[in-house]
Protein backbone atom coordinates (compact mmCIF):
# COMPACT_ATOMS: atom_id res chain seq x y z
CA UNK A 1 59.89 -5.94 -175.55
CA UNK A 2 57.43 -3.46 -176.80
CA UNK A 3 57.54 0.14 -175.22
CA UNK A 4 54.60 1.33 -173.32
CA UNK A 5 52.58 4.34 -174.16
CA UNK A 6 54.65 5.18 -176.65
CA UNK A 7 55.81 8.79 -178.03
CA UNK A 8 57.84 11.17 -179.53
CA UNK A 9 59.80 14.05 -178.36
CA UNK A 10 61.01 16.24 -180.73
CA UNK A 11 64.35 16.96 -180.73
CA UNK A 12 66.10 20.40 -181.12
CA UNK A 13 68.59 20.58 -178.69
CA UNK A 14 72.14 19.50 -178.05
CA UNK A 15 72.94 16.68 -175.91
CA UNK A 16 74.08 17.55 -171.75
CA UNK A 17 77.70 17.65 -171.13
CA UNK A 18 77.57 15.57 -167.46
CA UNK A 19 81.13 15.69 -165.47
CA UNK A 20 81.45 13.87 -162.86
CA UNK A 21 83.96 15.47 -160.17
CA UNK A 22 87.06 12.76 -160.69
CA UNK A 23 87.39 10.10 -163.06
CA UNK A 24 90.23 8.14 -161.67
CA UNK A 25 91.36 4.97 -163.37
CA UNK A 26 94.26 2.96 -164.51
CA UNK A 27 95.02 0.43 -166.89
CA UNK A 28 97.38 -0.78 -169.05
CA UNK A 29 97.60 1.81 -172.00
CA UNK A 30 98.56 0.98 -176.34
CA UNK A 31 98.52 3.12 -179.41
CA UNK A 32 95.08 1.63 -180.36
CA UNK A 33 92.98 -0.84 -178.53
CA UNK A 34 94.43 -2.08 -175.09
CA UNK A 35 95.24 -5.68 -174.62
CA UNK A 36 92.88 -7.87 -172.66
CA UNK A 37 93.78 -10.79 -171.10
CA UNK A 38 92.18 -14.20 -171.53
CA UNK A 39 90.40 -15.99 -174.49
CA UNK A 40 86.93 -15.17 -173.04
CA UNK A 41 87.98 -11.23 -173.34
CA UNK A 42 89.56 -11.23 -176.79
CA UNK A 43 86.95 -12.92 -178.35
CA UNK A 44 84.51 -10.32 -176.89
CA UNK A 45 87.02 -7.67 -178.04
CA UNK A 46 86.90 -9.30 -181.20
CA UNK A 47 83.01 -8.83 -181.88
CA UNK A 48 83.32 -5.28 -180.14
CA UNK A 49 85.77 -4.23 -182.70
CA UNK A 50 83.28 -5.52 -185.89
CA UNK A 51 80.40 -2.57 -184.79
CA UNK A 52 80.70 0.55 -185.61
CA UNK A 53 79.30 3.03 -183.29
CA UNK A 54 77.88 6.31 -184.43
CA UNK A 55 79.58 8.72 -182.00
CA UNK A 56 82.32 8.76 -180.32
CA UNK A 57 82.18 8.04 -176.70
CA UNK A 58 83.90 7.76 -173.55
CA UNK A 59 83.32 5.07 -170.66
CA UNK A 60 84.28 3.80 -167.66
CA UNK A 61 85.53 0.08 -167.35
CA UNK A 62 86.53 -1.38 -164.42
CA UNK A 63 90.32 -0.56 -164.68
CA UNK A 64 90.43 2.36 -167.19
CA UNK A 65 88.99 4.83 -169.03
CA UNK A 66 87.74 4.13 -172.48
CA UNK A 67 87.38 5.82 -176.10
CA UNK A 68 84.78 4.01 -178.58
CA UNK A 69 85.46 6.17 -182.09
CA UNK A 70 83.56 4.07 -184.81
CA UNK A 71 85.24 0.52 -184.54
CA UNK A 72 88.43 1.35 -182.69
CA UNK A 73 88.84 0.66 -178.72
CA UNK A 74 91.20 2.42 -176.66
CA UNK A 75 91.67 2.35 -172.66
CA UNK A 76 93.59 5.00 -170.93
CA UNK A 77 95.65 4.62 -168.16
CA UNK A 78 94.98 6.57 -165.17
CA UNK A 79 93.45 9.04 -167.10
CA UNK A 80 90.82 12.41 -166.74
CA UNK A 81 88.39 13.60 -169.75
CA UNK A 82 88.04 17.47 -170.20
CA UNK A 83 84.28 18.01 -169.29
CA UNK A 84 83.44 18.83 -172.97
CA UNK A 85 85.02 15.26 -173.78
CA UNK A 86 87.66 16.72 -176.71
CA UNK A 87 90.96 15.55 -174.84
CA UNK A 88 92.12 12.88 -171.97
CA UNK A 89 94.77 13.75 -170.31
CA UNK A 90 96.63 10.45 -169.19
CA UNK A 91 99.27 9.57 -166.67
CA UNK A 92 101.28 6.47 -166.20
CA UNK A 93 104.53 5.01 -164.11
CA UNK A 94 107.89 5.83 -165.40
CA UNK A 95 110.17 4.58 -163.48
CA UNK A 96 110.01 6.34 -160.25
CA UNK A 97 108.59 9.27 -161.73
CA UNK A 98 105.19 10.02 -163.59
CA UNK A 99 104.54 10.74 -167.73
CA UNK A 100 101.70 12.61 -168.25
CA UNK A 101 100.40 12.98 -171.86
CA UNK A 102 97.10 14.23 -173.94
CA UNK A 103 95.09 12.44 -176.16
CA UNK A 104 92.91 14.03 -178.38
CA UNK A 105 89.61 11.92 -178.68
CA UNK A 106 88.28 13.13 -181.87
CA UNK A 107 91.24 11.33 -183.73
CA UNK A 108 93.11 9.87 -181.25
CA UNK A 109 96.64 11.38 -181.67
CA UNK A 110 98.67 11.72 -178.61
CA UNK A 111 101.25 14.68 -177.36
CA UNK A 112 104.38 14.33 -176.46
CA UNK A 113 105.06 12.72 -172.85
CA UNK A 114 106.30 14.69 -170.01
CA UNK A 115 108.22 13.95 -167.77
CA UNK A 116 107.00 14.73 -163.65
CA UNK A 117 109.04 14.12 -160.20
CA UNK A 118 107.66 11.16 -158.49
CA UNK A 119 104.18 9.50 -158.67
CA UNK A 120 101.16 11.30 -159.52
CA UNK A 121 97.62 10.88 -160.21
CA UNK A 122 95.81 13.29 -161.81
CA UNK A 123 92.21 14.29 -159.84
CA UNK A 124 91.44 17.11 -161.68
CA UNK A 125 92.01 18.74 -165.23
CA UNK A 126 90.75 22.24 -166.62
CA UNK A 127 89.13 22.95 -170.44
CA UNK A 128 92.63 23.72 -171.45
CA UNK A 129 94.33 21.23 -169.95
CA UNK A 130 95.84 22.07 -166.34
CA UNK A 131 95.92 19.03 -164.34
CA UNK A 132 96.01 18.37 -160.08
CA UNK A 133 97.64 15.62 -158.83
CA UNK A 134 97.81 14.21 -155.71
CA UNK A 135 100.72 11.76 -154.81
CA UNK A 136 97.86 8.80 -153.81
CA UNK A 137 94.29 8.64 -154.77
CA UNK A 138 91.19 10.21 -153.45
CA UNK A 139 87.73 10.96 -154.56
CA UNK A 140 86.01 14.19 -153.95
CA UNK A 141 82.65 12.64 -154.54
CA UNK A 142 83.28 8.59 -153.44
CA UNK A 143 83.92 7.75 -150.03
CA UNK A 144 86.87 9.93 -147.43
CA UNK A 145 90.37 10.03 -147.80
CA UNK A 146 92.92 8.67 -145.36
CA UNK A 147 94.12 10.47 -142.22
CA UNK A 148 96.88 12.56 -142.95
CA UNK A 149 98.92 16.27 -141.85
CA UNK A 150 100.05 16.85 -145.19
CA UNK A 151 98.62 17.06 -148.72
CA UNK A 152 101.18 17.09 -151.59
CA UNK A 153 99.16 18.12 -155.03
CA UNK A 154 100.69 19.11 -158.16
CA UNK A 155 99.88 21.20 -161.17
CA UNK A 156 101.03 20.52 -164.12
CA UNK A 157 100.30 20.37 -168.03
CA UNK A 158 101.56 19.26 -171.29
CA UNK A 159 104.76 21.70 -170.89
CA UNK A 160 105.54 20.74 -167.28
CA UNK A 161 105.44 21.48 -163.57
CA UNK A 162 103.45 24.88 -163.00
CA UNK A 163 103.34 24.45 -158.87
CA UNK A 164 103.86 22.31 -156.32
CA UNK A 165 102.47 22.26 -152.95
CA UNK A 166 102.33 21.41 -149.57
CA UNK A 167 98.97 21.45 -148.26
CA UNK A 168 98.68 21.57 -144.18
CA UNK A 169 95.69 19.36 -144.11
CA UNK A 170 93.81 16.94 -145.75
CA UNK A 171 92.93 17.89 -148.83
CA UNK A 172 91.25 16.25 -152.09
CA UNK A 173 91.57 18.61 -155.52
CA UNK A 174 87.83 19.55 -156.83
CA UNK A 175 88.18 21.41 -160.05
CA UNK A 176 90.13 24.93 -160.65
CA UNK A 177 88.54 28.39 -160.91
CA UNK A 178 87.75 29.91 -164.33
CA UNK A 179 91.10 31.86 -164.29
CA UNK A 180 93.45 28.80 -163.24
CA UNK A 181 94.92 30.90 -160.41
CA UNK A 182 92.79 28.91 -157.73
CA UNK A 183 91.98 25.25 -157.15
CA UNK A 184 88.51 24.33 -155.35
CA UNK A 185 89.48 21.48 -152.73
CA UNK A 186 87.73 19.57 -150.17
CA UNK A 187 89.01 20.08 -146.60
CA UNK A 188 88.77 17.06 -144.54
CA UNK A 189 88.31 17.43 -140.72
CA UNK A 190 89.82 16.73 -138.25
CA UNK A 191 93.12 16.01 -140.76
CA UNK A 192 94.22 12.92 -139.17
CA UNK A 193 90.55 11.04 -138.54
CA UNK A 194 88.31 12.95 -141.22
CA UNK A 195 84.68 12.51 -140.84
CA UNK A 196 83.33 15.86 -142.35
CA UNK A 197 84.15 18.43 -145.12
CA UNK A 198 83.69 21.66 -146.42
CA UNK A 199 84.84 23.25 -149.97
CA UNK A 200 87.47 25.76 -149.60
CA UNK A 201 89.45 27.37 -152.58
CA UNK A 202 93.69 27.36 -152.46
CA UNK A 203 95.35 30.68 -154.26
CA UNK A 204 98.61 28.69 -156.02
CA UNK A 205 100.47 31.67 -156.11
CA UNK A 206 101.15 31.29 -152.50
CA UNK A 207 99.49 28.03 -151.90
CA UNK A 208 96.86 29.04 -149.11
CA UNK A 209 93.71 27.89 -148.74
CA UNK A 210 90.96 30.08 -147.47
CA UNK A 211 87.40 30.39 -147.61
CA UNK A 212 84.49 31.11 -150.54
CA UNK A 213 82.57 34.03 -151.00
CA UNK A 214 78.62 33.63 -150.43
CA UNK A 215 76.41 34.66 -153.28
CA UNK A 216 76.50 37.95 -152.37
CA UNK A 217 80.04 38.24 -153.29
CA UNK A 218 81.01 38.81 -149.78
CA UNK A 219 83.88 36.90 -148.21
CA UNK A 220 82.04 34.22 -145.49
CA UNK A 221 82.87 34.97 -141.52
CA UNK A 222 85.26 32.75 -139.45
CA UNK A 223 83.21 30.34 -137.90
CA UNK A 224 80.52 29.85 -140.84
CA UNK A 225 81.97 27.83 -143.30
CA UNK A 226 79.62 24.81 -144.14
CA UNK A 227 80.80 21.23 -142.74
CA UNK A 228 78.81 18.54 -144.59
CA UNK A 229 79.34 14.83 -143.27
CA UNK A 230 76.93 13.56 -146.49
CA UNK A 231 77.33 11.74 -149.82
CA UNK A 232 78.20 13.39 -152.33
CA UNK A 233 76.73 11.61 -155.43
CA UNK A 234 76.76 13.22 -158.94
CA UNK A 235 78.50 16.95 -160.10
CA UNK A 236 77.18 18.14 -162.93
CA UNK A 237 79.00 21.40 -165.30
CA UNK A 238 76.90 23.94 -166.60
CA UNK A 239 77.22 24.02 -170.41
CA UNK A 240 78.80 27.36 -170.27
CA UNK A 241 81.63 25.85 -167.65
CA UNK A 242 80.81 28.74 -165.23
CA UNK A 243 79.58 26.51 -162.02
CA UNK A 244 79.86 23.26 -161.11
CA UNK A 245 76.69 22.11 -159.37
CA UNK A 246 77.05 18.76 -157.13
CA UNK A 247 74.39 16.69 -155.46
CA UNK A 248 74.63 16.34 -151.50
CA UNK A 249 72.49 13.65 -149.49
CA UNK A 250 72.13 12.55 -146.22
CA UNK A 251 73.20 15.46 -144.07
CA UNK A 252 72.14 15.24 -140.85
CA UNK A 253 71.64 18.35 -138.97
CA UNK A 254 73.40 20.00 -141.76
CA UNK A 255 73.28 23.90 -141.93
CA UNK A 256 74.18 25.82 -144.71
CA UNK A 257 76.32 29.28 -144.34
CA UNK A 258 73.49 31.33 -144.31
CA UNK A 259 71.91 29.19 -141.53
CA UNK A 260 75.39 30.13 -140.16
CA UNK A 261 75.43 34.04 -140.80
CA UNK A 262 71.44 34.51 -139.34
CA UNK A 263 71.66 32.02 -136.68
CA UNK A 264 68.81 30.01 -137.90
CA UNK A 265 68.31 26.32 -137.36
CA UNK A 266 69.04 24.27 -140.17
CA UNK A 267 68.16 20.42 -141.23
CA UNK A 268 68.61 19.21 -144.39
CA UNK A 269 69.08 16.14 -146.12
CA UNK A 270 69.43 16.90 -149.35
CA UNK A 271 70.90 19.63 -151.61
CA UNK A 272 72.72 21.20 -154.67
CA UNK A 273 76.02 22.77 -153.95
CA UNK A 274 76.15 25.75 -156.07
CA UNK A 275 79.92 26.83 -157.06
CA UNK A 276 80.44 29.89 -159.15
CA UNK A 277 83.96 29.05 -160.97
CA UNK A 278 84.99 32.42 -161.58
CA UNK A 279 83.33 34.66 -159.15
CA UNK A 280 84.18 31.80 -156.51
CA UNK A 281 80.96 32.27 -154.59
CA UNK A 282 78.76 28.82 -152.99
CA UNK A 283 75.47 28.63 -152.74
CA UNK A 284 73.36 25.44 -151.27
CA UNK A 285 69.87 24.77 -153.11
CA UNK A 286 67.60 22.78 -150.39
CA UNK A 287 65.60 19.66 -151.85
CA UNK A 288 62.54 19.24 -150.46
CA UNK A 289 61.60 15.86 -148.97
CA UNK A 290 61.80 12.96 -149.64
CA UNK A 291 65.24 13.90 -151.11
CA UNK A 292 68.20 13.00 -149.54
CA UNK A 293 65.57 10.30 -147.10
CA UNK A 294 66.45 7.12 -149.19
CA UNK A 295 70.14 5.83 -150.52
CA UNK A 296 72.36 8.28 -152.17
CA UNK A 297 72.40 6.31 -155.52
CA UNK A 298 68.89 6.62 -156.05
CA UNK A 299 69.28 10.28 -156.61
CA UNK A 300 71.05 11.21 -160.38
CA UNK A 301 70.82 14.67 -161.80
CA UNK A 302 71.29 16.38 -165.24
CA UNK A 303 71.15 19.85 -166.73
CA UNK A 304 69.15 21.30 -170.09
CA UNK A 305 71.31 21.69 -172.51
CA UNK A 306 70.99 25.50 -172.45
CA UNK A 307 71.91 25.68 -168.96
CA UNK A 308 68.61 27.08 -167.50
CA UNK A 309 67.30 23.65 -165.84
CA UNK A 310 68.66 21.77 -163.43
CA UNK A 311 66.96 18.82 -162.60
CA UNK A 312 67.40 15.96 -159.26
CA UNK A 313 65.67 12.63 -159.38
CA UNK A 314 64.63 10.10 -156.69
CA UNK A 315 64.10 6.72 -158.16
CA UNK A 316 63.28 5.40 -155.22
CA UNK A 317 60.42 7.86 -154.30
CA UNK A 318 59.80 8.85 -157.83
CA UNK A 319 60.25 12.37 -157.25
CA UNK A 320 61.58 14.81 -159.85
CA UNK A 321 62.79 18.57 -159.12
CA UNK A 322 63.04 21.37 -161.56
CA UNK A 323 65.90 23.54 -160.13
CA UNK A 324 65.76 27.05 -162.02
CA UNK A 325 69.49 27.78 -162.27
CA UNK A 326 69.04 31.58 -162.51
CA UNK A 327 66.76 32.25 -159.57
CA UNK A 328 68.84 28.94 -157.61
CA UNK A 329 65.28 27.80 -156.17
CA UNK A 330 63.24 24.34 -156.85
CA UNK A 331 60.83 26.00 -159.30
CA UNK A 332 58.66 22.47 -159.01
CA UNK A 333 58.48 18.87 -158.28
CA UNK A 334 56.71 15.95 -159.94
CA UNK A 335 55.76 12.24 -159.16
CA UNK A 336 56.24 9.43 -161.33
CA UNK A 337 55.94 5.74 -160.50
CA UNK A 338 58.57 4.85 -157.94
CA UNK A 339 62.05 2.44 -159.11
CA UNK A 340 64.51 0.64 -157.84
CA UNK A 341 68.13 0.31 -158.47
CA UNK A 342 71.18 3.18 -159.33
CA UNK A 343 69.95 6.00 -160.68
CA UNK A 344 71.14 7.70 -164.01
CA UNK A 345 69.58 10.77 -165.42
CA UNK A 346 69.99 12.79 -169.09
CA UNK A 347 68.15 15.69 -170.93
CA UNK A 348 67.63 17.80 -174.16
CA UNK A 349 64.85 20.66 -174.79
CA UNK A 350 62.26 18.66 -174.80
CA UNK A 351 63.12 15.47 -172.32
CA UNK A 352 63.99 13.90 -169.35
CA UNK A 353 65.20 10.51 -169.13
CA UNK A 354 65.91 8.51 -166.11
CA UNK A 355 67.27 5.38 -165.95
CA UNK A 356 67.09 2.59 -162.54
CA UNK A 357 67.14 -1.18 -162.73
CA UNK A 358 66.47 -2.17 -166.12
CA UNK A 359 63.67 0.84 -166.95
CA UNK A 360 64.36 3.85 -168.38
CA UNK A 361 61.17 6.70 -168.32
CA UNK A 362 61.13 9.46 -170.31
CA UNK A 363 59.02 12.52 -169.39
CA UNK A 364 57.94 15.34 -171.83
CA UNK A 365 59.09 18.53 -170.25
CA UNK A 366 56.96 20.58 -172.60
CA UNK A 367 54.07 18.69 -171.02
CA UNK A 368 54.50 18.05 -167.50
CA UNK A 369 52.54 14.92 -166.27
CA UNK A 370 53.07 13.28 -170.24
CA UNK A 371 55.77 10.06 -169.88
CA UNK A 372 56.84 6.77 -171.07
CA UNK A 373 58.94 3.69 -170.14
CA UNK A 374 60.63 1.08 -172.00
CA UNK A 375 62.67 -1.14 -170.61
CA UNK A 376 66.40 -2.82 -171.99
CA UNK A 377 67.71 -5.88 -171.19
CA UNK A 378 70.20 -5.41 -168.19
CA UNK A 379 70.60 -2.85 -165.44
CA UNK A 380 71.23 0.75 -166.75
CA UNK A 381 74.63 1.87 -165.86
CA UNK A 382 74.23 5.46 -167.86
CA UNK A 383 72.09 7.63 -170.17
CA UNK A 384 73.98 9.90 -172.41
CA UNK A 385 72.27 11.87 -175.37
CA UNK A 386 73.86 12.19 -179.39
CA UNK A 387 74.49 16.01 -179.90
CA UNK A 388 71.90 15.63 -182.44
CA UNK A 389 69.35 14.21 -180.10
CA UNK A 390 68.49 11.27 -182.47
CA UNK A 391 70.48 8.26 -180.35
CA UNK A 392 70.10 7.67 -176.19
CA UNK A 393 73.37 5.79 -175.17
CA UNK A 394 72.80 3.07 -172.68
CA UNK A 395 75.48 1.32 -170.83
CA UNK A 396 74.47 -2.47 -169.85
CA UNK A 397 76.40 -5.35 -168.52
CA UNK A 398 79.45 -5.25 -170.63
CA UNK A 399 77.89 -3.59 -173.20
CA UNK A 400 76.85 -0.19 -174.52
CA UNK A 401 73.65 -0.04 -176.88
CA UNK A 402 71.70 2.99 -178.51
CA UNK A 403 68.63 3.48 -178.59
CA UNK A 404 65.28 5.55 -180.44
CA UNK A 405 64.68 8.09 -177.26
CA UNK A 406 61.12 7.93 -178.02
CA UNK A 407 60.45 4.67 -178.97
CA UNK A 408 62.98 2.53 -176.66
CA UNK A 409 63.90 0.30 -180.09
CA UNK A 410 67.38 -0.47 -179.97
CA UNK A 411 69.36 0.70 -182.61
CA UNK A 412 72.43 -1.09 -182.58
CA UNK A 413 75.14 -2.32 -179.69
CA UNK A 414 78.72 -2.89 -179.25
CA UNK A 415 80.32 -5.13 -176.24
CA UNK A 416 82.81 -3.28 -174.04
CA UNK A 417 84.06 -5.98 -171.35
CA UNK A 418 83.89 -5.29 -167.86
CA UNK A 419 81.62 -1.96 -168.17
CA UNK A 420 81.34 0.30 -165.58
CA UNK A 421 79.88 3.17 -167.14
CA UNK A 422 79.06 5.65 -169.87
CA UNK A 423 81.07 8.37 -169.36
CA UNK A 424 79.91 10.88 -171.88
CA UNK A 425 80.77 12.17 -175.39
CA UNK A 426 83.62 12.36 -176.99
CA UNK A 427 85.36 14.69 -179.60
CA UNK A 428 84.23 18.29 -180.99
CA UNK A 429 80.56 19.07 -180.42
């Protein structure tokens, strides 16, 4: 199909590194591409195998995680990418213990396999490679956990066991603070029938939980720690991997600490979670409506590569917000025609592209109001930029194609069976 109103953004900028907050899978690992079972599956890794894509990338399948480097497939068994995509950091059954190994994407070579006490998944993993576990899997950003008293998480790396713990609670790992002496976790209350959370931060020294700072660097009062009993949709790193910014929607009668502190009424239904890795401080950005009115997977959000723009979209109302990550305020909003379907969301200098059903619009942030659509062939299922800005990644039904970002022409396309996602990039930027 030919795009409509076509043009060109120029392109100067890297590509966004997007995290989500856990990428938990499991599948059936090999030294080079996994086995697949059936004729049907074969024969489509057969044809995958033939294309050559440009760079190398990392997906989601329905039972793994996968590496696409030029014409090799791998998937990964239970498995977590670094956020700059340069290692995976896998884990699999050994008997009645756990391996856990690395795998560098850029060429594929794996580390030795260690050995850990009983069975693990891993939920969380640092730039250099410290992984949490948990002894059953949870999500800190899909769905609650199960009741329980007691949270077992390890954290281990490469060399071995560096703590283990015995959380009083119900806990689910979030990422670890810029030193590695502190993991962020979601505390689910009441522990035993959890319907609401808020973000605490456990010293693993001594293995305590205890509360965040707020912006001001001042340690929150007893009694106002946020509970949030929302969706939490889409975390996003900033390119410097100093705060982790997440997406919350639909939170009724939701007040933020600072609601808390002053004794103001608060009700909002939509916001960023601001979280300062090293100076461990949270901050809440409000959305204003319609954010946070319609379903939580019409909202996506993305981050400028240089780190200074944050911005939220609602397919459903067609609402875009500009989120000024120095000043943490909405500097603006803008309409563009509504959509339908999951959002996905990426950016460069110059562009914003969001993806829903099978259109993706792109909209010139050099000149607000300018945008184009073009649409693909399937629902999108993720946008993810080359570093050099010259190739938009789409993932499709069982399939990932590239694409001319200002054009829409397809480029080229490789099948990857049972597609859940595009992850992000993989190797050195």
């Amino acid at each position: 199909m030919e795009p409509r109103r076509v043009w060109r953004c120029h392109r100067s900028m890297l590509a966004t590194t997007r995290i989500s907050r856990r990428t938990l899978l499991t599948v059936l690992t090999g030294a080079g591409t996994a086995a697949l079972v059936g004729c049907d599956r074969a024969r489509h890794r057969n044809q995958a195998r033939a294309v050559t894509i440009p760079d190398p990338l990392l997906v989601e399948v329905d039972d793994g995680l996968g590496l696409l480097r030029g014409a090799d497939r791998q998937t990964i068994p239970g498995s977590l990418a670094t956020a700059d995509g340069r290692a995976i950091y896998a884990t699999a059954p050994e008997g009645a213990d756990t391996a856990l190994w690395r795998i560098d994407t850029a060429t594929g070579g794996t580390s030795t396999r260690v050995k850990l006490p009983g069975r693990w998944v891993p939920q969380a993993v640092s730039a250099n490679g410290t992984v949490a576990l948990t002894s059953n899997e949870v999500s800190a950003t899909k769905g609650r956990p199960e009741g329980r008293d007691v949270t077992p998480v390890l954290i281990a790396d490469v060399t071995g066991v560096r703590h283990r713990l015995q959380l009083r609670g119900n806990f689910v790992p979030e990422t670890f603070t810029a030193d590695l002496a502190g993991l962020f976790v979601l505390e689910w209350l009441p522990a035993t029938a959890p319907d609401r959370y808020r973000v605490r931060v456990v010293d693993l020294a001594t293995g305590t939980p205890g509360p965040l700072h707020t912006r001001a660097k001042a340690p929150v009062p007893p009694g106002a720690e946020e509970e949030m009993r929302g969706d939490g949709r889409q975390a996003v790193l900033s390119p410097d991997r100093t705060t982790l910014y997440t997406l919350y929607t639909h939170q009724p009668d939701h007040q933020h600490t600072r609601d808390l502190v002053s004794g103001r009424p608060g009700n909002v239904h939509a916001f960023v979670h601001t979280l300062h890795l090293s100076e461990r401080w949270a901050y809440c950005i409000d959305l204003p409506h319609p954010f946070g009115a319609a379903a939580a997977i019409g909202h996506a959000m993305t981050i400028s590569p240089d780190g200074g723009r944050l911005f939220v979209a609602d397919v459903t109302s067609g609402t875009i917000a500009e989120i000024d990550t120095a000043e943490l305020t909405v500097r603006r909003t803008d309409t563009q025609p509504r959509g339908v379907g999951t959002a996905h969301a990426a950016a460069d200098g110059d562009c914003l592209f969001i993806g829903a059903g099978t259109v993706v619009r792109t909209t010139d942030l050099r000149r607000p109001g300018r945008a184009a659509e073009w649409r693909v062939s399937e629902p999108v299922s993720g946008l993810v930029l080359s570093r050099d800005g010259s190739r938009l990644y789409v993932g499709q039904n069982d399939g990932v194609s590239w694409h001319d970002p200002g054009t829409g022409t397809e480029l080229g396309r490789v099948a990857v069976p049972r597609l859940v996602g595009v992850h992000g990039l993989a190797g050195p930027a």
